[in-house]
PDB file of N, CA and C in Angstrom:
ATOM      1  N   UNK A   1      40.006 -37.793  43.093  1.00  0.00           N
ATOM      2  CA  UNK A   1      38.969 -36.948  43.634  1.00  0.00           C
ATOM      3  C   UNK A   1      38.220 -37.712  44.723  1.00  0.00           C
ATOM      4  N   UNK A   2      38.014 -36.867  45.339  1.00  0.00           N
ATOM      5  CA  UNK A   2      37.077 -37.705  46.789  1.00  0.00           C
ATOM      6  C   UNK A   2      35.565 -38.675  46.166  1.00  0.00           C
ATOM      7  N   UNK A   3      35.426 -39.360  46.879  1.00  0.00           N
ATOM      8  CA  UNK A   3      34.265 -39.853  46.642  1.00  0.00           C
ATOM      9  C   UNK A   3      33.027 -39.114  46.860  1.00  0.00           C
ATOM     10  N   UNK A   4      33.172 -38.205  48.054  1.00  0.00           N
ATOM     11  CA  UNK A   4      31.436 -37.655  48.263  1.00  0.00           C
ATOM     12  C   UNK A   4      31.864 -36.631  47.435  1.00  0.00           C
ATOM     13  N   UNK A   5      32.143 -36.098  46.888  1.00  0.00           N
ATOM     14  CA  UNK A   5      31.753 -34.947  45.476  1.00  0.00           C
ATOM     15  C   UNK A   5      31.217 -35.612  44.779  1.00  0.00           C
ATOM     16  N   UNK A   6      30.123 -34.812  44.638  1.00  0.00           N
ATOM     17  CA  UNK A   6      29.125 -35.472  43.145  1.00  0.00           C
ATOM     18  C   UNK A   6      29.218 -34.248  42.147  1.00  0.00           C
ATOM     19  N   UNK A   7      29.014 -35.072  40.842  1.00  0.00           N
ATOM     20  CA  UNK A   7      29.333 -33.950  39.751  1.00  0.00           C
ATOM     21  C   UNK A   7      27.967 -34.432  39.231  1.00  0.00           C
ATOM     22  N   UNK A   8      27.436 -34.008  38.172  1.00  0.00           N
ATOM     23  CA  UNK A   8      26.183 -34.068  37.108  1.00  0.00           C
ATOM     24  C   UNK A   8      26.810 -34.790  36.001  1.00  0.00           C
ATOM     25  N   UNK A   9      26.341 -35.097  35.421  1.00  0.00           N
ATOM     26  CA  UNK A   9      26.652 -35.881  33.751  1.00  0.00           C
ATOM     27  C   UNK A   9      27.533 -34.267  32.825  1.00  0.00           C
ATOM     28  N   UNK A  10      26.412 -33.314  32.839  1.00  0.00           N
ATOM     29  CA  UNK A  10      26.932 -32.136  32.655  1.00  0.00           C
ATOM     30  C   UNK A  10      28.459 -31.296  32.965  1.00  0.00           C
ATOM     31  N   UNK A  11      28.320 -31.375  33.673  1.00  0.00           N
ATOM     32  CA  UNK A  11      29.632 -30.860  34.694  1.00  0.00           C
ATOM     33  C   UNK A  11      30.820 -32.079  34.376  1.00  0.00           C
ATOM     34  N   UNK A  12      30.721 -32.943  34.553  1.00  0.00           N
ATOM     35  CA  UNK A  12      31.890 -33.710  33.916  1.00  0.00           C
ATOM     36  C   UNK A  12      32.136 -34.059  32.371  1.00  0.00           C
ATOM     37  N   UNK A  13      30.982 -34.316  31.548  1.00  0.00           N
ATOM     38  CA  UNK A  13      31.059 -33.446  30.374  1.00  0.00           C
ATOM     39  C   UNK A  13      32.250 -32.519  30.260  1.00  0.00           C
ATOM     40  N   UNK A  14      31.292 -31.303  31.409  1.00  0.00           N
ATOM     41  CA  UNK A  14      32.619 -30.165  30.985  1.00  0.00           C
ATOM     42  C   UNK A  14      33.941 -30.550  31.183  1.00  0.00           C
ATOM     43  N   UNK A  15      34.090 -30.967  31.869  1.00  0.00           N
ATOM     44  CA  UNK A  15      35.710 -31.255  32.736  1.00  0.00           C
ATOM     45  C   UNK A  15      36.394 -31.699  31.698  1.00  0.00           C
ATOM     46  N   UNK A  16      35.774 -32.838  30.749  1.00  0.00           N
ATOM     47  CA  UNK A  16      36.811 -33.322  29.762  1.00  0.00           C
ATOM     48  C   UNK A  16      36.680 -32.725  28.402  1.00  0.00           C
ATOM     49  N   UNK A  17      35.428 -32.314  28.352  1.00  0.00           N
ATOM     50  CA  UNK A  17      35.819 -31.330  27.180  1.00  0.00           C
ATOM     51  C   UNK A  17      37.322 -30.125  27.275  1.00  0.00           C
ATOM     52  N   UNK A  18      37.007 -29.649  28.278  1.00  0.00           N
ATOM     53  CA  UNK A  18      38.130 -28.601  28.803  1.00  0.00           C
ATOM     54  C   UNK A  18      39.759 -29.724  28.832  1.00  0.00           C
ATOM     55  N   UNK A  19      39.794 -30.558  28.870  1.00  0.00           N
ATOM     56  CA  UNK A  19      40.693 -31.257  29.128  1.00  0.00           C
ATOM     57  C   UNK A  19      41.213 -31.718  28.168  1.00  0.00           C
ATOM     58  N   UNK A  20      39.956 -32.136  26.872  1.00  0.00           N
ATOM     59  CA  UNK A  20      40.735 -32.716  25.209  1.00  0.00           C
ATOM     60  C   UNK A  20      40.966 -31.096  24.511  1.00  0.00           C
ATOM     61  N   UNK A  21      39.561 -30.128  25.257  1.00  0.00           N
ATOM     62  CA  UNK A  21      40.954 -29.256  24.172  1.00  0.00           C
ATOM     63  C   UNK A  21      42.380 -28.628  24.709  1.00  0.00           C
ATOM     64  N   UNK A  22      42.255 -29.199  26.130  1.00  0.00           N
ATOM     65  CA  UNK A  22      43.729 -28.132  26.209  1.00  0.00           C
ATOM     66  C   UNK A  22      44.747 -29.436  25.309  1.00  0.00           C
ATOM     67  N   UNK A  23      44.460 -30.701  25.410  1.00  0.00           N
ATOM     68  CA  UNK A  23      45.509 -31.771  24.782  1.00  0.00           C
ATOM     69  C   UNK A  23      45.842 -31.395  23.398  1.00  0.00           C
ATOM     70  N   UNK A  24      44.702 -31.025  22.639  1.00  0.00           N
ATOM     71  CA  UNK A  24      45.075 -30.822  21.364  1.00  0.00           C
ATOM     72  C   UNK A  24      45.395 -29.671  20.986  1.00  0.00           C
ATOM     73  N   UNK A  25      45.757 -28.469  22.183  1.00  0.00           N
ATOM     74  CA  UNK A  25      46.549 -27.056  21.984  1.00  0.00           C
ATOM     75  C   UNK A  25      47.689 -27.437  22.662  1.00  0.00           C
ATOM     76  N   UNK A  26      48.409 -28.339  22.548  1.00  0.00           N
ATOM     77  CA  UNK A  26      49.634 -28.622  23.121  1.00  0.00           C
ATOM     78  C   UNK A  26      50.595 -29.856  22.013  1.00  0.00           C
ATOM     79  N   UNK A  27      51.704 -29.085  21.372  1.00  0.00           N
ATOM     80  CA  UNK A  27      52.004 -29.817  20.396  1.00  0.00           C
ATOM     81  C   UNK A  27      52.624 -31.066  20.794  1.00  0.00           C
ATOM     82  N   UNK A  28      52.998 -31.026  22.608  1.00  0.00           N
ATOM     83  CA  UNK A  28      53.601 -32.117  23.150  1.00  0.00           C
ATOM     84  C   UNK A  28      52.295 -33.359  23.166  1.00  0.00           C
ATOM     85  N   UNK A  29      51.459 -33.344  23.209  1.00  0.00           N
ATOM     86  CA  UNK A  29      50.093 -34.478  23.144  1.00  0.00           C
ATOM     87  C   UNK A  29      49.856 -34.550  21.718  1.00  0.00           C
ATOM     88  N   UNK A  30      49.875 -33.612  21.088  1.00  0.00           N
ATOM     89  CA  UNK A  30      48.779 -33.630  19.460  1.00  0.00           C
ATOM     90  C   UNK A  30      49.728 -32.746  18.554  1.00  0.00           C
ATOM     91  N   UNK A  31      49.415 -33.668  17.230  1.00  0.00           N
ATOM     92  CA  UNK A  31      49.955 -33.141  15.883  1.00  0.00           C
ATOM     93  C   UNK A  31      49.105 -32.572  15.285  1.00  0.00           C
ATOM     94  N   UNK A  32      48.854 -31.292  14.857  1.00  0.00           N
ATOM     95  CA  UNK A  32      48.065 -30.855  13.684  1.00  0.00           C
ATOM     96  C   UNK A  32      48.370 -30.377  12.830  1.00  0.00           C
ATOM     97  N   UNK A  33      48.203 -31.342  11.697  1.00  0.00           N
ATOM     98  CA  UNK A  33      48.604 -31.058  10.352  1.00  0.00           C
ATOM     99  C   UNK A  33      47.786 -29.905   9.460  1.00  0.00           C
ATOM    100  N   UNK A  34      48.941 -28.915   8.967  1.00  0.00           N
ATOM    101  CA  UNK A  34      47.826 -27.999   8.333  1.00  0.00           C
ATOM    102  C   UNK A  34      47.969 -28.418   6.994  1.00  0.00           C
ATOM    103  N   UNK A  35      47.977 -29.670   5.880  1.00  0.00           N
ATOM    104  CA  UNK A  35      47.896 -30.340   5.156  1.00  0.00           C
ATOM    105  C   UNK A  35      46.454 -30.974   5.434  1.00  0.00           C
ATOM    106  N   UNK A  36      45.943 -31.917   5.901  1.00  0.00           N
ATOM    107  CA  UNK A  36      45.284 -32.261   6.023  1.00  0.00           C
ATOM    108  C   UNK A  36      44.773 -32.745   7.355  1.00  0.00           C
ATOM    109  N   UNK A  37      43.449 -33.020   7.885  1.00  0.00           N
ATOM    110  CA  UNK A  37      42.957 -33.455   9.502  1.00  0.00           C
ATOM    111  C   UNK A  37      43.383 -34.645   9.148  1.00  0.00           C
ATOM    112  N   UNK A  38      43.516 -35.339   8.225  1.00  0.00           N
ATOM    113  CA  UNK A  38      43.449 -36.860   8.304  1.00  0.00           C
ATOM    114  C   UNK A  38      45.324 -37.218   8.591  1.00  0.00           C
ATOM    115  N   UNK A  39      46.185 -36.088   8.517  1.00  0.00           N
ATOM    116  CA  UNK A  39      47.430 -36.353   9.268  1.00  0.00           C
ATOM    117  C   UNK A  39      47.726 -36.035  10.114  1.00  0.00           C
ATOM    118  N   UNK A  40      46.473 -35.310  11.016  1.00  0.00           N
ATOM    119  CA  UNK A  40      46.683 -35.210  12.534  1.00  0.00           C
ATOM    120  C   UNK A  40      46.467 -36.708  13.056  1.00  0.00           C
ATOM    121  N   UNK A  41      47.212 -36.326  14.168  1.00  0.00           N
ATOM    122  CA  UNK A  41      47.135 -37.708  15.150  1.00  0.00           C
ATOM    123  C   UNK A  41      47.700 -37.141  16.696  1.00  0.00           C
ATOM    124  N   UNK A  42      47.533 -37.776  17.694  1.00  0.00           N
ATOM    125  CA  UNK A  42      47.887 -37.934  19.188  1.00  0.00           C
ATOM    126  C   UNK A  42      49.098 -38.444  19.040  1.00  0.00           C
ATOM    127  N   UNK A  43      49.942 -37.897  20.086  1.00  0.00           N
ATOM    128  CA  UNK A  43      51.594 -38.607  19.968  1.00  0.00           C
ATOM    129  C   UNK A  43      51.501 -39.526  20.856  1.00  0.00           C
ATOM    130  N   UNK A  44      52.509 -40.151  21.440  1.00  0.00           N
ATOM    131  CA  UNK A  44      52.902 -40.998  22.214  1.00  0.00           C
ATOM    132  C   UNK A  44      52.224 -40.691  23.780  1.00  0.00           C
ATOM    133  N   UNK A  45      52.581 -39.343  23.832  1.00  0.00           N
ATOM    134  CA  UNK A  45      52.649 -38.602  24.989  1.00  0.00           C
ATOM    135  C   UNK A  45      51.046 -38.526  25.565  1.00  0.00           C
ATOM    136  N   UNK A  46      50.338 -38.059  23.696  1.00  0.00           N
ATOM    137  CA  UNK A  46      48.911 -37.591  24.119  1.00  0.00           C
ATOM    138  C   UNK A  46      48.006 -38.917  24.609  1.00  0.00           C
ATOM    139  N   UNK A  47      48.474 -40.025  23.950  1.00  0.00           N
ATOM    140  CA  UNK A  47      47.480 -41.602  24.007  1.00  0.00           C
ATOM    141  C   UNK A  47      47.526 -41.999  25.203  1.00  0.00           C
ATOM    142  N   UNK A  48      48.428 -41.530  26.277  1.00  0.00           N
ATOM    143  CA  UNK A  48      49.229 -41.783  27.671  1.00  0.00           C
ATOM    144  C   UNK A  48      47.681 -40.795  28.340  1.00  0.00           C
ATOM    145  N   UNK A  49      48.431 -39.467  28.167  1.00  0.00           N
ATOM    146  CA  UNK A  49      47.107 -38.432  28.485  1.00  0.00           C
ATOM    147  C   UNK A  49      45.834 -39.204  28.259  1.00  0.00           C
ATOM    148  N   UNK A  50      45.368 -39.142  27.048  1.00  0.00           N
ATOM    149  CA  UNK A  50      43.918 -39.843  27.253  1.00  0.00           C
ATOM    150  C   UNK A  50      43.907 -40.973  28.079  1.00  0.00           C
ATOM    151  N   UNK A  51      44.112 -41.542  27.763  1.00  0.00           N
ATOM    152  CA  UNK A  51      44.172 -42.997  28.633  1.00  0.00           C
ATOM    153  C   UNK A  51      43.996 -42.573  30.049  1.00  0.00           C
ATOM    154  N   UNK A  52      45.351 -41.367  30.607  1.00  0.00           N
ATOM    155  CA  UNK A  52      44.639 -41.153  32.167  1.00  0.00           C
ATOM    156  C   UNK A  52      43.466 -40.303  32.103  1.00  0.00           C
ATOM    157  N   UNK A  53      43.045 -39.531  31.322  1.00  0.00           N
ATOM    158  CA  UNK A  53      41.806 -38.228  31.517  1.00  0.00           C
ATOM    159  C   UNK A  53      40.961 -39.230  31.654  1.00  0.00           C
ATOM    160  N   UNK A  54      40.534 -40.487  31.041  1.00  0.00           N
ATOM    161  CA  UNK A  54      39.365 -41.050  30.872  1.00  0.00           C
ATOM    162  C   UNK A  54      39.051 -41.802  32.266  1.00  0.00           C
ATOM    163  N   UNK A  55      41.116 -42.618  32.553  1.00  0.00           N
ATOM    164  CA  UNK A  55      40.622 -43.224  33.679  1.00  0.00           C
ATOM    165  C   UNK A  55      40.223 -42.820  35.229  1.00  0.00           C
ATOM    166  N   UNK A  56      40.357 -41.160  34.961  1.00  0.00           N
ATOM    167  CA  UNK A  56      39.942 -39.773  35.801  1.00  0.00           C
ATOM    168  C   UNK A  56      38.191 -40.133  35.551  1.00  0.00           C
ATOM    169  N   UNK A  57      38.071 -39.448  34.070  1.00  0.00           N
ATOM    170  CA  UNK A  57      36.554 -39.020  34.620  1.00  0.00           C
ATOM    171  C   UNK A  57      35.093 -40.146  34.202  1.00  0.00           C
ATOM    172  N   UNK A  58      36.096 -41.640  33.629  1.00  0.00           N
ATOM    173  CA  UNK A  58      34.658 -42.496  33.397  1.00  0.00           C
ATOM    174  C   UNK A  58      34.093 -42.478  34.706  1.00  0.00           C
ATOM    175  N   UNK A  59      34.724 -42.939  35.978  1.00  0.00           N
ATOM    176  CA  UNK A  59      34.281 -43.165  36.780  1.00  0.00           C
ATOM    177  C   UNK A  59      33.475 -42.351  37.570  1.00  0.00           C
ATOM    178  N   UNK A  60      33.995 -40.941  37.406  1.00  0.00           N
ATOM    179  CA  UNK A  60      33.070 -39.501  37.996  1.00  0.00           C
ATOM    180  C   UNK A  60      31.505 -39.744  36.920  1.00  0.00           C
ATOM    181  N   UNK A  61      31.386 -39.656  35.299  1.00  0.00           N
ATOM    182  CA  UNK A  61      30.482 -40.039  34.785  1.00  0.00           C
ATOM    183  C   UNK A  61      29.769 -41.183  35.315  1.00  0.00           C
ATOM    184  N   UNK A  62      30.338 -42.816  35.663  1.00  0.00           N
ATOM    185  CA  UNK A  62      29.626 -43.655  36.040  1.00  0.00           C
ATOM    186  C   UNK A  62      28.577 -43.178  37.007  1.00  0.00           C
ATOM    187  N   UNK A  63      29.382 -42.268  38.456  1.00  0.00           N
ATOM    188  CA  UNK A  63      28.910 -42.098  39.440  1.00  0.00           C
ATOM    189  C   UNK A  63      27.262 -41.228  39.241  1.00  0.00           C
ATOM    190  N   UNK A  64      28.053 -40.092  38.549  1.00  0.00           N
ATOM    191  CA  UNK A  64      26.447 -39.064  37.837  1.00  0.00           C
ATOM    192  C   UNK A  64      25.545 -39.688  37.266  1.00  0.00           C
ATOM    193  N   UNK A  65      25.495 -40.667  36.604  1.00  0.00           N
ATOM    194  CA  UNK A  65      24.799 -41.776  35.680  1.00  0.00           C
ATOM    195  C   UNK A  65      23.859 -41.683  37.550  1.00  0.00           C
ATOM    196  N   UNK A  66      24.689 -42.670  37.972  1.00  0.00           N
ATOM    197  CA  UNK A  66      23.860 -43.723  38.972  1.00  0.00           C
ATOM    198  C   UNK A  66      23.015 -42.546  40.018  1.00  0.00           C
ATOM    199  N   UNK A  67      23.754 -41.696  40.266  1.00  0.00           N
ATOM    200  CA  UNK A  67      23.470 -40.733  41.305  1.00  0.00           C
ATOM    201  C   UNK A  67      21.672 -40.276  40.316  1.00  0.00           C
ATOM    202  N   UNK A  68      21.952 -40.103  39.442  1.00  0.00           N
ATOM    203  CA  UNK A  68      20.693 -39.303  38.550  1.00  0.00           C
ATOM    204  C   UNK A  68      19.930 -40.602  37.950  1.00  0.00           C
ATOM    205  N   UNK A  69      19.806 -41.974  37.989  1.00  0.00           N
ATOM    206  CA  UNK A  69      18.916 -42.774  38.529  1.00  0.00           C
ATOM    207  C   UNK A  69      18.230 -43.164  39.888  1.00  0.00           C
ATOM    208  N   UNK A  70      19.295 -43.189  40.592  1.00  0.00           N
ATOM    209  CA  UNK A  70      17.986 -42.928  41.854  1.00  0.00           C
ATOM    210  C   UNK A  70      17.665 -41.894  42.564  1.00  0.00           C
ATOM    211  N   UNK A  71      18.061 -40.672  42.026  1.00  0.00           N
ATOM    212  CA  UNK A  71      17.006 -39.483  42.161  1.00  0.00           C
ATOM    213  C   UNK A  71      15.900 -39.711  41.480  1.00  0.00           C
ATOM    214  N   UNK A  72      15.696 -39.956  40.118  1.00  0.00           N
ATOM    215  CA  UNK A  72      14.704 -40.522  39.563  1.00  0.00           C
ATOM    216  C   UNK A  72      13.554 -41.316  40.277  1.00  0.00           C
ATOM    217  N   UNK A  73      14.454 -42.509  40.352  1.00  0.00           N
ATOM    218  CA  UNK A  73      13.809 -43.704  41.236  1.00  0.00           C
ATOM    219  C   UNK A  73      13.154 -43.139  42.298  1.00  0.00           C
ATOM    220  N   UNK A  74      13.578 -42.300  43.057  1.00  0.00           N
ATOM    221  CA  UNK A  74      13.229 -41.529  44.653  1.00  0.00           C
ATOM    222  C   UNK A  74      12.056 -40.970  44.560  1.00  0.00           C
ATOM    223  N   UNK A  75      12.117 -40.341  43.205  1.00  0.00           N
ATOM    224  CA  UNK A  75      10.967 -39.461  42.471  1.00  0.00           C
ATOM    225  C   UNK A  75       9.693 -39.815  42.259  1.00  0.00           C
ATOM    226  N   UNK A  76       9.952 -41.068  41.563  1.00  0.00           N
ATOM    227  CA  UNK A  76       9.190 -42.339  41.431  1.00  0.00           C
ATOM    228  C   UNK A  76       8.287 -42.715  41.838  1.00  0.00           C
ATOM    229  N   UNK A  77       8.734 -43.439  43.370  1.00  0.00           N
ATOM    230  CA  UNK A  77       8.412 -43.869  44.741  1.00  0.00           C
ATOM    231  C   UNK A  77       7.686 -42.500  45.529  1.00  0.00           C
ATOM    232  N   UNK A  78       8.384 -41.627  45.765  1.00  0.00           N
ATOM    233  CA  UNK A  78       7.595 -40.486  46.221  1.00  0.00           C
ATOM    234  C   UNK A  78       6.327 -40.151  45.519  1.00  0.00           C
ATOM    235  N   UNK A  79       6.236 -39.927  44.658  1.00  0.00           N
ATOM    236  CA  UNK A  79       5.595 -39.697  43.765  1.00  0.00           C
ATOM    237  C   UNK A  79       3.853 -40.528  43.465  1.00  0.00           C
ATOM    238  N   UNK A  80       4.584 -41.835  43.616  1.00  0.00           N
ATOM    239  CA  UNK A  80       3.521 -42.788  43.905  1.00  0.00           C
ATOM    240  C   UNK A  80       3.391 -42.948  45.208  1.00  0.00           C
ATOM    241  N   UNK A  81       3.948 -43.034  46.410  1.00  0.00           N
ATOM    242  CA  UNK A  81       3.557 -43.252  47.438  1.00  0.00           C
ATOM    243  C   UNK A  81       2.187 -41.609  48.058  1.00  0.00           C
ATOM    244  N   UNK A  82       2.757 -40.497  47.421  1.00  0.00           N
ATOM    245  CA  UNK A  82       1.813 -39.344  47.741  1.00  0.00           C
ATOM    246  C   UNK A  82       0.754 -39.738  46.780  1.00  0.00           C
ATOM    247  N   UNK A  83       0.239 -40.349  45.704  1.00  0.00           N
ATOM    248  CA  UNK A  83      -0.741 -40.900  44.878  1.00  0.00           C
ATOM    249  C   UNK A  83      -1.657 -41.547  46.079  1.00  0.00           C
ATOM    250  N   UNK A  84      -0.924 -42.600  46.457  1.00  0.00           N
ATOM    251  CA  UNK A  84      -1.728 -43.784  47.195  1.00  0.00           C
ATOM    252  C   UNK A  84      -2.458 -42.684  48.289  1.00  0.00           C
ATOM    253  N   UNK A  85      -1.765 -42.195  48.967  1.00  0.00           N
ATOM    254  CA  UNK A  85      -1.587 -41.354  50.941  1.00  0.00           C
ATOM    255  C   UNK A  85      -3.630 -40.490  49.907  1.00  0.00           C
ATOM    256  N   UNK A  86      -3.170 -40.016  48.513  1.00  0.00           N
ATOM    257  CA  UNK A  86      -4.285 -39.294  48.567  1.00  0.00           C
ATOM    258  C   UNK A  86      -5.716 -39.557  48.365  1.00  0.00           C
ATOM    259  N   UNK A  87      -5.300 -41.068  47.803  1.00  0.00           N
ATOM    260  CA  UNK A  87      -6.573 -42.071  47.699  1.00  0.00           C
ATOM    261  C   UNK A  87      -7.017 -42.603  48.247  1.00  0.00           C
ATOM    262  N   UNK A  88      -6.750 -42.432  49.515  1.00  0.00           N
ATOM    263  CA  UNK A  88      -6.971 -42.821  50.929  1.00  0.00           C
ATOM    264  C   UNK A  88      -8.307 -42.125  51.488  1.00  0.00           C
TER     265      UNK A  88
END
């Protein structure tokens, strides 16, 4: 994905939610045992999948993280700098 797209914490959230459940409606990624959850498991195929979904969207998350600290920060600074301008 490009770099200047920004996503929200939210919005990429979604992306991988939408993404583990399509893995685990696909018997080629995921086993589900109707015996028990504790004999489901990820196949070969699916641990491959995760492994890339994550190394897809940690980094889109990192970015939203940082992007939604220094909006904050911006907030901040603005915020206090219109404080000072009015005590003037």
């Amino acid at each position: 994905m490009a770099k200047n797209i920004a996503f929200d914490e939210k919005e990429v959230t979604q992306m991988v939610m939408s993404n583990l459940k399509e893995l685990v409606m696909d018997d080629k990624y995921y086993y589900s045992s109707s015996v028990d959850r504790e004999f489901s498991s990820l196949t070969k195929e699916g641990r491959e999948y995760l492994i890339k979904i994550m190394t897809i969207y940690l980094p889109l998350l990192s970015d939203a993280q940082q992007h939604a600290l220094n909006e904050r920060a911006k907030a901040t600074v603005f915020d206090t700098l219109k404080d000072i301008r009015e005590d003037i």
